[in-house]
Protein backbone atom coordinates (compact mmCIF):
# COMPACT_ATOMS: atom_id res chain seq x y z
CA UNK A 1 11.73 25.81 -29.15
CA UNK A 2 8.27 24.42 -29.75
CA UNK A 3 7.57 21.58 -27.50
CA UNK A 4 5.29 19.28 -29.40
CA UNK A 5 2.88 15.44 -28.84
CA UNK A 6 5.44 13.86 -30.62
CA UNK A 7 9.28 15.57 -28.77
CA UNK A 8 6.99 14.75 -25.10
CA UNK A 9 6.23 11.01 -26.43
CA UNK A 10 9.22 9.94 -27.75
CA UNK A 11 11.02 11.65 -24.24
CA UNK A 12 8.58 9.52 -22.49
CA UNK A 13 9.33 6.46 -24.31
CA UNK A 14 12.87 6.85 -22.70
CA UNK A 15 11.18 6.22 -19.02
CA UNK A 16 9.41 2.96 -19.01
CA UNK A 17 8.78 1.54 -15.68
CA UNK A 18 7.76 3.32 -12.23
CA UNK A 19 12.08 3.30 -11.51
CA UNK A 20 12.77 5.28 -14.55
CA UNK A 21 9.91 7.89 -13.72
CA UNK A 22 10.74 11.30 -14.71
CA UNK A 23 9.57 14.79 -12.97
CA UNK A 24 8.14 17.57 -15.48
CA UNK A 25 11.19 19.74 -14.68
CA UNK A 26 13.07 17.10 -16.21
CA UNK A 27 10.99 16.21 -18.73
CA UNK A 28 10.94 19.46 -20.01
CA UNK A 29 15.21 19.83 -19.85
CA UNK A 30 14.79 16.61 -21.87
CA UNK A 31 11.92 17.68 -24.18
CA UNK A 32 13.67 21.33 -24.59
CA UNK A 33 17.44 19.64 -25.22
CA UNK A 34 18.34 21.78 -22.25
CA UNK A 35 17.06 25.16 -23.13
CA UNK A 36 15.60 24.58 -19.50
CA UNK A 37 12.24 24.79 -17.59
CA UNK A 38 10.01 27.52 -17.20
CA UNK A 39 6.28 27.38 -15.45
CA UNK A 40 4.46 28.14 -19.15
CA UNK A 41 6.72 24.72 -20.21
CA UNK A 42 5.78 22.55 -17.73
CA UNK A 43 2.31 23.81 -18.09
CA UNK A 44 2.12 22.63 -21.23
CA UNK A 45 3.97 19.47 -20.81
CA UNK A 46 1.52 18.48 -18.56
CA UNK A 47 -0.93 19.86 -21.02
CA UNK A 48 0.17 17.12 -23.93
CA UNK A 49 0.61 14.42 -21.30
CA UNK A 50 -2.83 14.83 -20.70
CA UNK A 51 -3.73 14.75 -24.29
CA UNK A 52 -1.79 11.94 -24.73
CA UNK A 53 -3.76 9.81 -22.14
CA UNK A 54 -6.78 11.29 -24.26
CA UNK A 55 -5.40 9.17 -27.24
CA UNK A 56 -4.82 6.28 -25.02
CA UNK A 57 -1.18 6.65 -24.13
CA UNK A 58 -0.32 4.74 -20.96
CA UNK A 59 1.35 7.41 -19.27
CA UNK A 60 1.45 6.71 -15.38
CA UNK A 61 2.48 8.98 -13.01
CA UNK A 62 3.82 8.91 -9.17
CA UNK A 63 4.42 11.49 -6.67
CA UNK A 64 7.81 10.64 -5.94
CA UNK A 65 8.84 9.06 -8.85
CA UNK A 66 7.41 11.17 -11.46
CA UNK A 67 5.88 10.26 -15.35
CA UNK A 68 6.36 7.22 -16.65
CA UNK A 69 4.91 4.09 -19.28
CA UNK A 70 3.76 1.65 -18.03
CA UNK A 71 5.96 -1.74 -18.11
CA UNK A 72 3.06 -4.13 -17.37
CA UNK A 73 -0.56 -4.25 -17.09
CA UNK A 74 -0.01 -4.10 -13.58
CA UNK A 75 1.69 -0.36 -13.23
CA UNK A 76 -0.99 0.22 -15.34
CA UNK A 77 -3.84 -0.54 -13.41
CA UNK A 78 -1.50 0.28 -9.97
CA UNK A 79 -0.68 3.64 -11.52
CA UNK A 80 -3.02 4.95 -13.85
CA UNK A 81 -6.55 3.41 -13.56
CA UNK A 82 -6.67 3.17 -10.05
CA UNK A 83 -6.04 6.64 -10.09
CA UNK A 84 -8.40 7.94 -12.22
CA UNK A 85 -10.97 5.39 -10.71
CA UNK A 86 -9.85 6.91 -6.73
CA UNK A 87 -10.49 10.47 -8.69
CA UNK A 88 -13.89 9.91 -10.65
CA UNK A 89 -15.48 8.51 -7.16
CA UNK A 90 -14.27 11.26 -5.44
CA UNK A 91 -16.36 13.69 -7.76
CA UNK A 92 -19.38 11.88 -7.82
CA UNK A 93 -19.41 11.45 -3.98
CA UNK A 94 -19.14 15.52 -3.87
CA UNK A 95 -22.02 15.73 -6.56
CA UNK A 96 -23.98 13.27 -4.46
CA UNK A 97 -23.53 15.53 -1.50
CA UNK A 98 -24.49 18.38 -3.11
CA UNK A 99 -27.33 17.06 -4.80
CA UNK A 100 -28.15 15.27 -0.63
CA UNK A 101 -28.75 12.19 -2.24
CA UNK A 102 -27.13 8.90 -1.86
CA UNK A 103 -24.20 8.18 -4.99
CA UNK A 104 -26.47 4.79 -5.61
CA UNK A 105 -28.98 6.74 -6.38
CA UNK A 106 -26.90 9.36 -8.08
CA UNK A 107 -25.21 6.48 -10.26
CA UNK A 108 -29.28 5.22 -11.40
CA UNK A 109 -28.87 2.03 -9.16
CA UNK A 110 -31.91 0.42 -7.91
CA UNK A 111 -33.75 0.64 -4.46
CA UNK A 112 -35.03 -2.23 -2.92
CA UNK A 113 -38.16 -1.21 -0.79
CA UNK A 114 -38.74 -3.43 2.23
């Protein structure tokens, strides 16, 4: 069974909406046609989700709830960009640590001297 962009889209097309989230063991069952899970599957489901989000596939994702599209703009931005956002300041506050210099100045933003 070769799992493929197109077999994880079109699963994920089935789970629209933060309530019809699905995990990546299931994703895979559904993705597979019940052949089943295995770590190297889920690996690379994850793998062509993230691909997918590369191409500009709203693909959300929740702890408890698993993947899902988004319904609305607002799962979107709830669910997906306020994630990435949360993530991407995270890494440049850890660069700006380890460079000891303030993430304003890391990010090219203007002093004021008084």
């Amino acid at each position: 069974m070769i799992i493929t962009r197109d077999l994880v889209l079109a699963a994920l097309a089935r789970h629209v909406g933060k309530e019809n989230g699905v995990h990546v063991h299931e994703l895979v069952y559904e993705v597979t046609g019940g052949i089943g899970r295995t770590p190297a599957r889920e690996r690379l489901v994850r793998e062509i989700v993230s691909a997918l989000r590369e191409e500009g596939s709203h693909i959300c994702a929740h702890p408890s709830k698993g993947y899902f599209m988004a319904a609305n703009e607002q799962e979107l931005d709830r669910y997906y960009i306020a994630f990435l956002r949360s993530r991407a300041l995270h890494s440049l506050t850890l660069i700006s640590r380890a460079k000891k210099i303030a993430l304003p100045e890391l990010l090219g933003q203007l002093r004021l001297n008084t």
